[in-house]
Protein backbone atom coordinates (compact mmCIF):
# COMPACT_ATOMS: atom_id res chain seq x y z
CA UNK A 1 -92.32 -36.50 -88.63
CA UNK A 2 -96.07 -36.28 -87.34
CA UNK A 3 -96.99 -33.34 -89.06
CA UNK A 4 -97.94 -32.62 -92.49
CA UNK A 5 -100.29 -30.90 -95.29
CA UNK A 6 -102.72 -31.83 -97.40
CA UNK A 7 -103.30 -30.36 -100.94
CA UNK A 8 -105.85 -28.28 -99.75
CA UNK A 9 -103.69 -26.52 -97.14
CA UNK A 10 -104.85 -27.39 -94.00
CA UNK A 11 -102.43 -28.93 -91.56
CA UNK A 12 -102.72 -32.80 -90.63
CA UNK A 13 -101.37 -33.97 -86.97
CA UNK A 14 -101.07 -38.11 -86.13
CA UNK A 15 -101.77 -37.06 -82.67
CA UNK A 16 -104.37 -37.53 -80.97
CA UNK A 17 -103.28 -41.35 -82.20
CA UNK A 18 -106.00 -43.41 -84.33
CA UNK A 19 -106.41 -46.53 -85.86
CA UNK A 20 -104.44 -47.77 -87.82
CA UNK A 21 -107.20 -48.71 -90.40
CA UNK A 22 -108.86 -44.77 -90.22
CA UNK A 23 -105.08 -43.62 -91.29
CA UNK A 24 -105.09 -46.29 -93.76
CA UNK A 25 -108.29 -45.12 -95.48
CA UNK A 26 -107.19 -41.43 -95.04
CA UNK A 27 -104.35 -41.95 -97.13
CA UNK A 28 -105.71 -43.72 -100.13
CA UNK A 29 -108.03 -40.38 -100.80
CA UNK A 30 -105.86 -38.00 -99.38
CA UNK A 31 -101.80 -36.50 -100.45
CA UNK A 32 -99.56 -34.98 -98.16
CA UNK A 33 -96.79 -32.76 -98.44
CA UNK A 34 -94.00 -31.92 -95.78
CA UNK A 35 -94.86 -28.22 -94.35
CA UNK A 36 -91.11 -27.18 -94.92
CA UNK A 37 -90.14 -28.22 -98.40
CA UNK A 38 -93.31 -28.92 -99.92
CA UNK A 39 -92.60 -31.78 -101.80
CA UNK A 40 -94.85 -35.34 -100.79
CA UNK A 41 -94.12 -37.43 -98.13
CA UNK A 42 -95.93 -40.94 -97.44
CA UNK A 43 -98.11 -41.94 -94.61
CA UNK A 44 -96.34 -44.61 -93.07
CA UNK A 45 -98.88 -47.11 -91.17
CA UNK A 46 -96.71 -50.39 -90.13
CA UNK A 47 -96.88 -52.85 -87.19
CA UNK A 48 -93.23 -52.22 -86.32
CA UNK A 49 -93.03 -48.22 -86.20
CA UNK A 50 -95.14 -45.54 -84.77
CA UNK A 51 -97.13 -44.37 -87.62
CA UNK A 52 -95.37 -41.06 -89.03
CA UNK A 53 -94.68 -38.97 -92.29
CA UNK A 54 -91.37 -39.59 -94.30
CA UNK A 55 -90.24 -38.22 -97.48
CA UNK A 56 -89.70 -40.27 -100.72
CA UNK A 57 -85.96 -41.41 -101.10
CA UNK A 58 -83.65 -39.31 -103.28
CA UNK A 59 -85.64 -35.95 -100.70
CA UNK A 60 -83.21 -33.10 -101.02
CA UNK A 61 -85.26 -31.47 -97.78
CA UNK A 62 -83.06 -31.40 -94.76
CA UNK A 63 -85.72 -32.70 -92.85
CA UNK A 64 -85.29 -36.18 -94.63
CA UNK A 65 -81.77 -36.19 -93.70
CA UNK A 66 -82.28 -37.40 -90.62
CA UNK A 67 -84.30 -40.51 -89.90
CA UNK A 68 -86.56 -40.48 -87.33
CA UNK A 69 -86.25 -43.90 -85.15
CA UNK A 70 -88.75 -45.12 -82.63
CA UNK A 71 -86.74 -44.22 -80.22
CA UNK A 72 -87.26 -40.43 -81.58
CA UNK A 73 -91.03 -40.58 -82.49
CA UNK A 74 -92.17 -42.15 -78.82
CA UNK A 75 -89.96 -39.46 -77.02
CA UNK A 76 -91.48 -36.82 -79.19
CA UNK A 77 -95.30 -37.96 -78.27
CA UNK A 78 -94.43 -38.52 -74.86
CA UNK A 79 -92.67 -34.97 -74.76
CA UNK A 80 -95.66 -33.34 -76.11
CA UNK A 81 -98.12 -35.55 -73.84
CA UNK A 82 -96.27 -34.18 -70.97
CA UNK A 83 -96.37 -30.77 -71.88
CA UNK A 84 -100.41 -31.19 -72.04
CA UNK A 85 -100.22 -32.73 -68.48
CA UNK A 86 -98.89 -29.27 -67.22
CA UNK A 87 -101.83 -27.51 -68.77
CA UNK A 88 -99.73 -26.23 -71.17
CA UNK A 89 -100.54 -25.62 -75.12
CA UNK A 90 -97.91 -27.37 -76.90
CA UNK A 91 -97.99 -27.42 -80.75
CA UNK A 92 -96.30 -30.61 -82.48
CA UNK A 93 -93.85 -29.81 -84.87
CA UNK A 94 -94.51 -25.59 -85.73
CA UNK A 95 -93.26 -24.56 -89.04
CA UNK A 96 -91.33 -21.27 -88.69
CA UNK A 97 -91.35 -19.96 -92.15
CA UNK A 98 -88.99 -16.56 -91.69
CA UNK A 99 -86.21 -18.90 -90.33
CA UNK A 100 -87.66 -22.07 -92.41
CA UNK A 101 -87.20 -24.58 -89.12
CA UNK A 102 -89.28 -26.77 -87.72
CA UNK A 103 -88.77 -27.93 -83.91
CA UNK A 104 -90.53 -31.41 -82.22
CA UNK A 105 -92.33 -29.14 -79.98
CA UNK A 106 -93.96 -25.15 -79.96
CA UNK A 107 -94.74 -23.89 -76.91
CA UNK A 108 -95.38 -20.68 -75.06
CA UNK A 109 -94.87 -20.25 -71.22
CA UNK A 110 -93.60 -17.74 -68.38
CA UNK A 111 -93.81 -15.14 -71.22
CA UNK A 112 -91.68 -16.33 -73.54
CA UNK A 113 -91.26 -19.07 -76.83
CA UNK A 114 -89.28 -22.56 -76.51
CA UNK A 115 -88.48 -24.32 -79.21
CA UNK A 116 -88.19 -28.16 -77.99
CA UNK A 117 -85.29 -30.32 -79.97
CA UNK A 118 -85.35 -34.00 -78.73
CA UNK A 119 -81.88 -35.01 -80.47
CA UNK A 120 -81.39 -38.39 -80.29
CA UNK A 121 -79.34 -39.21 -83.86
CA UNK A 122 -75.50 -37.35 -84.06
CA UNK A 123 -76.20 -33.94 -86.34
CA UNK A 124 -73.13 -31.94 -87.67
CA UNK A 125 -72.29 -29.17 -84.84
CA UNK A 126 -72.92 -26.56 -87.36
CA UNK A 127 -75.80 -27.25 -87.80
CA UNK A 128 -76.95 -27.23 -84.16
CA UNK A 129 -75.18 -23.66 -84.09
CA UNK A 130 -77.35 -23.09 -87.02
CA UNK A 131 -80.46 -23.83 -85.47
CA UNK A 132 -80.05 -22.50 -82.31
CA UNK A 133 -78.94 -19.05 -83.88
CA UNK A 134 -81.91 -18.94 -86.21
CA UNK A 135 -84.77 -19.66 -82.80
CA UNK A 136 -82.89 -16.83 -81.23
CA UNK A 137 -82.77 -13.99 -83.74
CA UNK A 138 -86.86 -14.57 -83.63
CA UNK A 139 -86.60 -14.19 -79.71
CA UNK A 140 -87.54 -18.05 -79.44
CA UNK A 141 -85.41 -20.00 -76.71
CA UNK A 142 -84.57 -23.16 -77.82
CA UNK A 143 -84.38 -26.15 -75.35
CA UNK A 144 -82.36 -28.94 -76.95
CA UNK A 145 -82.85 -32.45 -74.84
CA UNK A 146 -80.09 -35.27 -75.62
CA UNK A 147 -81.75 -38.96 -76.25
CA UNK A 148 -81.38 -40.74 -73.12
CA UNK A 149 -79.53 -43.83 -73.91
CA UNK A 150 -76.34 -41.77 -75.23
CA UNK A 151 -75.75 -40.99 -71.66
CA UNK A 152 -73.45 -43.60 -71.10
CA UNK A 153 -72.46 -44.28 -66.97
CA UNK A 154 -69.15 -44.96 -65.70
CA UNK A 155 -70.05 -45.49 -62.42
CA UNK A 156 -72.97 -43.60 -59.29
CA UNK A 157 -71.44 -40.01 -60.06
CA UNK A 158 -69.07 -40.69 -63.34
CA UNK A 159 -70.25 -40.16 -66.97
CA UNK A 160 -68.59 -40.72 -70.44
CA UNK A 161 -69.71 -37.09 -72.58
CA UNK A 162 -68.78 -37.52 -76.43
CA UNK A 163 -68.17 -33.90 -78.18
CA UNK A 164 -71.60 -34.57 -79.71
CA UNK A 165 -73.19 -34.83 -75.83
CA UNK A 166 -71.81 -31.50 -75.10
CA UNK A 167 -73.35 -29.96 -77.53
CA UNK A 168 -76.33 -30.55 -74.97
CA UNK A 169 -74.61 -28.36 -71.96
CA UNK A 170 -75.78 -25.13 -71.18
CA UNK A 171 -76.27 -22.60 -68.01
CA UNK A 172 -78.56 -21.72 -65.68
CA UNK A 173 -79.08 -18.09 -65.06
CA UNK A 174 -77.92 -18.85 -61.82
CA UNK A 175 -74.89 -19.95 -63.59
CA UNK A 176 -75.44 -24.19 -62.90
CA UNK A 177 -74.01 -26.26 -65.61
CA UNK A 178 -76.61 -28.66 -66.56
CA UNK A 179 -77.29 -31.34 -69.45
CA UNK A 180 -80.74 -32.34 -69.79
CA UNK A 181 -81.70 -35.84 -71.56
CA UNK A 182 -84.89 -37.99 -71.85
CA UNK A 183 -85.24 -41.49 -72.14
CA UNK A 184 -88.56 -43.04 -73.77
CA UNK A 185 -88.14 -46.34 -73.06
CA UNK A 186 -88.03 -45.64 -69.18
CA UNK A 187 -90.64 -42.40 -69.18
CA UNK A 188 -87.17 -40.78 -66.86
CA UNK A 189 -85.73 -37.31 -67.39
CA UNK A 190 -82.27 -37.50 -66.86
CA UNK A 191 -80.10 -34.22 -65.35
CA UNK A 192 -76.50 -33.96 -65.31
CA UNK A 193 -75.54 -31.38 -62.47
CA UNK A 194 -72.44 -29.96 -60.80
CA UNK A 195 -70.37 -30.79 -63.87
CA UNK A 196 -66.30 -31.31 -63.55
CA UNK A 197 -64.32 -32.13 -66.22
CA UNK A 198 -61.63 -34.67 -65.07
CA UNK A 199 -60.47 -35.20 -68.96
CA UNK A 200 -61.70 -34.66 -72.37
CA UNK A 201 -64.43 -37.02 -72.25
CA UNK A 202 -65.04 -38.30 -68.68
CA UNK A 203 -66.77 -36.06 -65.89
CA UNK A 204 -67.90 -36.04 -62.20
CA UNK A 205 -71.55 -35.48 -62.08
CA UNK A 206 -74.56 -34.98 -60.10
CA UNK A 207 -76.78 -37.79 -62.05
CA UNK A 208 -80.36 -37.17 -61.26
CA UNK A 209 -83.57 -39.56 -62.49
CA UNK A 210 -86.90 -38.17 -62.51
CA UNK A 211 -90.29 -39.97 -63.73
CA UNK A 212 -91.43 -37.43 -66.50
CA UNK A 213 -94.83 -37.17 -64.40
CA UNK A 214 -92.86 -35.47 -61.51
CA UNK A 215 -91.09 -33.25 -63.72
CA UNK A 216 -91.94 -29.89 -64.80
CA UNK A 217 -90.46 -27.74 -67.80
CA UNK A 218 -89.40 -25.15 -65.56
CA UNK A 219 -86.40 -27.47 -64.38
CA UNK A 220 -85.45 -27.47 -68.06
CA UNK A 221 -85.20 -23.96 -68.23
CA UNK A 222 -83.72 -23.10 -64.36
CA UNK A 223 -82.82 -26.22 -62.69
CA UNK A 224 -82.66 -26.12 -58.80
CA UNK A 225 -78.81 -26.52 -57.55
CA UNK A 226 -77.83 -29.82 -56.07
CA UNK A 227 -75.35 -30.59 -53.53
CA UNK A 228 -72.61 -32.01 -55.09
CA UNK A 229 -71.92 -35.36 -54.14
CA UNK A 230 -68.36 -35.50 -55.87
CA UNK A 231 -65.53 -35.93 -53.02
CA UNK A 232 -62.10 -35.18 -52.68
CA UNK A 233 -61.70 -38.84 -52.52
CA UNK A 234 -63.27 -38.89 -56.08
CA UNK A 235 -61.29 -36.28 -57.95
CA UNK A 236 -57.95 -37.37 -56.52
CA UNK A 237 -58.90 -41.18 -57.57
CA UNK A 238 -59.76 -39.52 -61.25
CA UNK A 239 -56.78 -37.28 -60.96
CA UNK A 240 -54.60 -39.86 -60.80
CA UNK A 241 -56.06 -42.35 -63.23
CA UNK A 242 -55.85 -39.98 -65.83
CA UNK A 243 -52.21 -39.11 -65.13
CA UNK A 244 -51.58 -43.07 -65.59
CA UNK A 245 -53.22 -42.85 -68.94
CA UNK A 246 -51.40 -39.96 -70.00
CA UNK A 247 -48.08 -42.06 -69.19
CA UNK A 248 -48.81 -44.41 -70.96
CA UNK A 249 -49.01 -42.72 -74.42
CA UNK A 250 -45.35 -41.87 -73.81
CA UNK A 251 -43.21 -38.75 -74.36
CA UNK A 252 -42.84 -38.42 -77.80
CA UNK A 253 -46.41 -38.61 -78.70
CA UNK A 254 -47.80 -36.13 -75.83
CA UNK A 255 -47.14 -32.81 -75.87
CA UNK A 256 -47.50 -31.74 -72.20
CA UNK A 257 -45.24 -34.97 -71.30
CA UNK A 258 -42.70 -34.18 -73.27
CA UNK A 259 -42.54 -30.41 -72.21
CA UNK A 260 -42.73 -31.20 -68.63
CA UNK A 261 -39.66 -33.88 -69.46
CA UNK A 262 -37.59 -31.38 -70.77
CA UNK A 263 -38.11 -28.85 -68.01
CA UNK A 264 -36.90 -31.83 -65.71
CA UNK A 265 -40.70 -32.86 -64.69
CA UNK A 266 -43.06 -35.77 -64.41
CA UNK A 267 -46.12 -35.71 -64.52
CA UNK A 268 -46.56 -37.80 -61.75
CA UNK A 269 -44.75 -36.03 -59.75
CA UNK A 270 -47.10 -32.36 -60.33
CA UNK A 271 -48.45 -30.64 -57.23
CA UNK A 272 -51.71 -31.68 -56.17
CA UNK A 273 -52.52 -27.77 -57.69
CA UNK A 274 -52.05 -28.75 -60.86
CA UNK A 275 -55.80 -30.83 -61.97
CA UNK A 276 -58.26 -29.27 -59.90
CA UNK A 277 -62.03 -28.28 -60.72
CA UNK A 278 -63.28 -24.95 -61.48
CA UNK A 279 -66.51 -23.92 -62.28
CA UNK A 280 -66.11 -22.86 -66.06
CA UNK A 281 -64.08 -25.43 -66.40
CA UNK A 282 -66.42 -26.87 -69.27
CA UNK A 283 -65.83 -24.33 -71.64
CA UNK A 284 -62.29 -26.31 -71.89
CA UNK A 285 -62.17 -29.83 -73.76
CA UNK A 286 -58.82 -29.69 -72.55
CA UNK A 287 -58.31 -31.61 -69.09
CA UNK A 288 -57.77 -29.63 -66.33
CA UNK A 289 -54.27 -31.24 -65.75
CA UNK A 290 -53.01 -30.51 -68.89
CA UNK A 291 -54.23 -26.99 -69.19
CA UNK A 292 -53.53 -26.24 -65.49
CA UNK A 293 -49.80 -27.77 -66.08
CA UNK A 294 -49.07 -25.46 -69.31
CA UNK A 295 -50.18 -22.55 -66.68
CA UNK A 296 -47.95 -23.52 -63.98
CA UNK A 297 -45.29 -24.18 -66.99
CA UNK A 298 -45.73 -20.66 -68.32
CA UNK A 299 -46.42 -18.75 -65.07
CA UNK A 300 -45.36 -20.17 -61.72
CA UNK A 301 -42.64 -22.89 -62.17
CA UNK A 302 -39.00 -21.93 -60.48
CA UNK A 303 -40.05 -18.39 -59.64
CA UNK A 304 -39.60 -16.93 -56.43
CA UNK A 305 -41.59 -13.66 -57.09
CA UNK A 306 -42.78 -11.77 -59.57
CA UNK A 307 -46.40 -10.70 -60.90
CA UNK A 308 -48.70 -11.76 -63.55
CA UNK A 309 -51.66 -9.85 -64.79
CA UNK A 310 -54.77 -11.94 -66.40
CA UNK A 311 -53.61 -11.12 -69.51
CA UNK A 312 -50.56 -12.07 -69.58
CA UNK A 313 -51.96 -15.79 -68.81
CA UNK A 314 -54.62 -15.57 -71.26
CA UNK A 315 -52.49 -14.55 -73.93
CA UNK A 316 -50.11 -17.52 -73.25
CA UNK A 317 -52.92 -19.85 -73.04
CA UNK A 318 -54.14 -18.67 -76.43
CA UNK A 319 -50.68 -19.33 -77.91
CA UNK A 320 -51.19 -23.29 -76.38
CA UNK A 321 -55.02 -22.71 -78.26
CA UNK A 322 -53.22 -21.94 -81.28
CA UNK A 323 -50.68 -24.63 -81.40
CA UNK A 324 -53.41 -27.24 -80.50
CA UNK A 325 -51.81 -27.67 -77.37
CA UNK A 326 -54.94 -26.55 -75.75
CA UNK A 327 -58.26 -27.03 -77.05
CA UNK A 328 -62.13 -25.07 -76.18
CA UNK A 329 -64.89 -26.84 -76.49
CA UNK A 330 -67.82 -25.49 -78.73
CA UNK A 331 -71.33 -25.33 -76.25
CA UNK A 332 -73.86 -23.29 -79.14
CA UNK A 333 -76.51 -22.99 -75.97
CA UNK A 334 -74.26 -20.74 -73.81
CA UNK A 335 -74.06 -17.60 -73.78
CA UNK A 336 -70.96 -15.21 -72.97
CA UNK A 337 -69.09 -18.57 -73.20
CA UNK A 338 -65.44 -17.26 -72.87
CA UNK A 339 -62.35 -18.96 -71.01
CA UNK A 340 -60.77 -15.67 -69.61
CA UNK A 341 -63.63 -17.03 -66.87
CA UNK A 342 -61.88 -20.41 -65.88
CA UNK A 343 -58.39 -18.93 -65.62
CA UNK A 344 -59.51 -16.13 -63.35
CA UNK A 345 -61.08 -18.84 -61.46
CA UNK A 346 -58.20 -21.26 -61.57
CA UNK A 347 -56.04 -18.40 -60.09
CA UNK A 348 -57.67 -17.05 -57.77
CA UNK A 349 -58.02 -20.44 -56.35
CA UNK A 350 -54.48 -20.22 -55.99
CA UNK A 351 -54.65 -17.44 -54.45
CA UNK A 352 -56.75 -19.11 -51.71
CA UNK A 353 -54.48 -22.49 -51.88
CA UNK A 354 -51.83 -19.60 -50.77
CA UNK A 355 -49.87 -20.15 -53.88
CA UNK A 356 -50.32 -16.47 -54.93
CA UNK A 357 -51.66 -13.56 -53.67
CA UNK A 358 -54.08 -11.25 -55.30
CA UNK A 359 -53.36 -7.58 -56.07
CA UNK A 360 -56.27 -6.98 -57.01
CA UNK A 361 -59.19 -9.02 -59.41
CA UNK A 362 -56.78 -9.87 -62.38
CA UNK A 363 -52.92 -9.45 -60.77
CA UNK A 364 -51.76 -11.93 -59.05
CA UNK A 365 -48.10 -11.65 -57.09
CA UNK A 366 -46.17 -15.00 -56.42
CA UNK A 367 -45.48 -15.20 -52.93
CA UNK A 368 -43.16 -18.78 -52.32
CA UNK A 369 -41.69 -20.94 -55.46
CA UNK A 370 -43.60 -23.83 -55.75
CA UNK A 371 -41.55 -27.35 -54.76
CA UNK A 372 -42.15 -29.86 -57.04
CA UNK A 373 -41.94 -33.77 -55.19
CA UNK A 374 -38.57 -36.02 -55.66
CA UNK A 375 -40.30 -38.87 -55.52
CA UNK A 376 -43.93 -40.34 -55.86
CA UNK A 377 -44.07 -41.16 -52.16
CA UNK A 378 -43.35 -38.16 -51.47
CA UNK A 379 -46.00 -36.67 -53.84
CA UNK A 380 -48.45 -38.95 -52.97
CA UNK A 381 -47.66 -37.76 -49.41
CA UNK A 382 -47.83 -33.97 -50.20
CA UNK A 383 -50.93 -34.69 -52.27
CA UNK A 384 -52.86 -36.10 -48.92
CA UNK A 385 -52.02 -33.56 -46.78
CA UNK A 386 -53.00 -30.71 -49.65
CA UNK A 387 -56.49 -32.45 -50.02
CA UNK A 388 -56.80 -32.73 -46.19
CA UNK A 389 -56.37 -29.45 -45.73
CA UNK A 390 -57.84 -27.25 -48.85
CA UNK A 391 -60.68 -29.63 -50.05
CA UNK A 392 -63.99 -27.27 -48.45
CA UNK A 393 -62.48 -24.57 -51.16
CA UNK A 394 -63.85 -26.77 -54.53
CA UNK A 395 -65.72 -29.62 -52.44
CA UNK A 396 -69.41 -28.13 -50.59
């Protein structure tokens, strides 16, 4: 940390940044004691390290639990540097005693509080929930940015997200997915836009770079929408990797596989309906093939009519939730975060594929029984003719 106390009281910053001999001669006259716990923390003034505060080993302050690297200290300077650039106020490290937190960064613009986390080490989710719940109940927004190098590339427009990343997602008021990160080592700002889950871990992404002197906080807090550069051509390629993968861990291990075996099915052999992105499809670590198969399990497959209400498909997709068939994914920074929103989205896209059509906003009537392929080549022919024709209705 870069902030502490001395005995009389008064608050001691490391930034502005000194020499290292004037912080060397402070701290032979002078103790300091973290603002949180109050117990004494050392000066540290190396060659290898930023100069910061630490607390003595065997600390039972949660602030001690978590090390601050390099990596952490230079993004936290350079945050708070470019704050000051914006002719903002910033304050490094405020100690909010009625919820007894302390962010990297304090500051106060557009009329309301942010509470900057640069998080670069993995924290327990609960204690990101925690956090985030405690800035909010004193009307303080918090804006938590992911470390820069755990944003790990697959390729222009793919990225790897761990549980931990996702942490990081929220949602524009707009309603724009976004993850925000920062790099130190690079001075970038990295944005994750237009996110669509092809499986738990891997998505299609709008991956933009920005030099942190062209960057302002309001795209932190309202990002502009990007077109989205994902294709067709894209999600059909992921689409049909992941069904590979899937195949591969066998029948008896995989519970979708073995339920599509024993109604007669293969996965690779599913209607190009089945895996296809919605918007709130985040809020479901589940892929959107699996999920979107247990629907078309549960709701469409071999009937030539009938109707289904929204309930009646949330209620079955609860009963996959509950027998860890089906799993959400836990996003503390959004709001109103329920899946009721990606099924009604998922369905009424059927409704435009012309699978179903809509009785009104949450009944749906089944119009034609769905024909599954014989063969791959046959799927595989299906598929191309499906993307051909209904790809402008979830690719801009």
């Amino acid at each position: 940390m870069l902030t502490a106390i001395r005995k009389d009281g008064t608050i001691v910053h490391l930034l502005p940044r000194r020499s290292k001999e004037l912080l060397k001669k402070e701290r032979e006259k002078e103790e300091f004691f973290c603002p949180e716990c109050r117990e004494k923390v050392i000066m540290k003034v190396g060659t290898k390290k930023m100069e910061h505060f630490a607390h003595q080993q065997g600390s039972f302050c949660v602030e001690s639990y978590e090390k601050e690297t390099e990596y952490h200290l230079n993004g936290k300077l350079q945050l708070y540097q470019w704050l000051e650039k914006q002719q903002l106020a910033p304050y490094l490290e405020p100690f909010y005693s009625s919820i007894r937190q302390r962010p990297d960064i304090g500051v106060s613009c557009f009329d309301r509080n942010f509470a900057i986390e640069f998080q670069c080490a993995i924290i327990p989710p609960e204690l990101m929930v925690k956090r985030t719940n405690a800035y909010r109940t004193q009307n303080i927004t918090p804006i938590w940015i992911l470390g820069g190098k755990n944003i790990k590339r697959k390729g222009s427009g793919k990225v790897s997200l761990s549980n931990f990343d996702y942490l990081f997602l929220t949602r524009s008021p707009s309603g724009l997915w976004y993850l925000p990160a920062y790099c130190p080592e690079s001075n970038i700002f990295i944005l994750l836009t237009n996110i669509s889950p092809v499986s738990s871990k891997n998505v299609l992404s709008e991956i933009s770079i920005f030099p942190h002197q062209s960057f302002l906080i309001q795209y932190l807090i309202a990002p502009v929408k990007r077109n989205n550069t994902c294709t067709c051509h894209d999600w059909k390629r992921e689409i049909r990797s992941h069904k590979s993968s899937l195949l591969l861990q066998g029948y008896y291990t995989n519970d979708v596989l073995k339920e599509l075996y024993l109604q007669g099915m293969n996965i690779s052999l599913l209607p190009a309906m089945i895996g296809l992105p919605v918007a709130n499809a985040p809020i479901i670590e589940t892929a959107p093939l699996v999920w979107q198969s247990y629907l078309f399990l549960d709701h469409i497959y071999r009937k030539k009519e009938g109707v289904i209400t929204l309930e009646e498909i949330y209620r079955s997709f609860m009963k996959r939730v509950r027998k860890n068939q089906i799993k959400l994914r836990l996003l503390p920074l959004v709001r109103d975060c329920h899946p009721r929103k990606a099924l009604l989205e998922y369905f009424h896209l059927l409704v435009r594929l012309q699978v179903l059509e809509a009785v009104n906003d949450t009944t749906f009537k089944i119009i034609n029984e769905v024909k599954t392929p014989e063969h791959v080549l046959m799927q595989q022919e299906q598929e191309e003719l499906f993307y051909r024709k209904f790809a402008h209705l979830f690719f801009k």
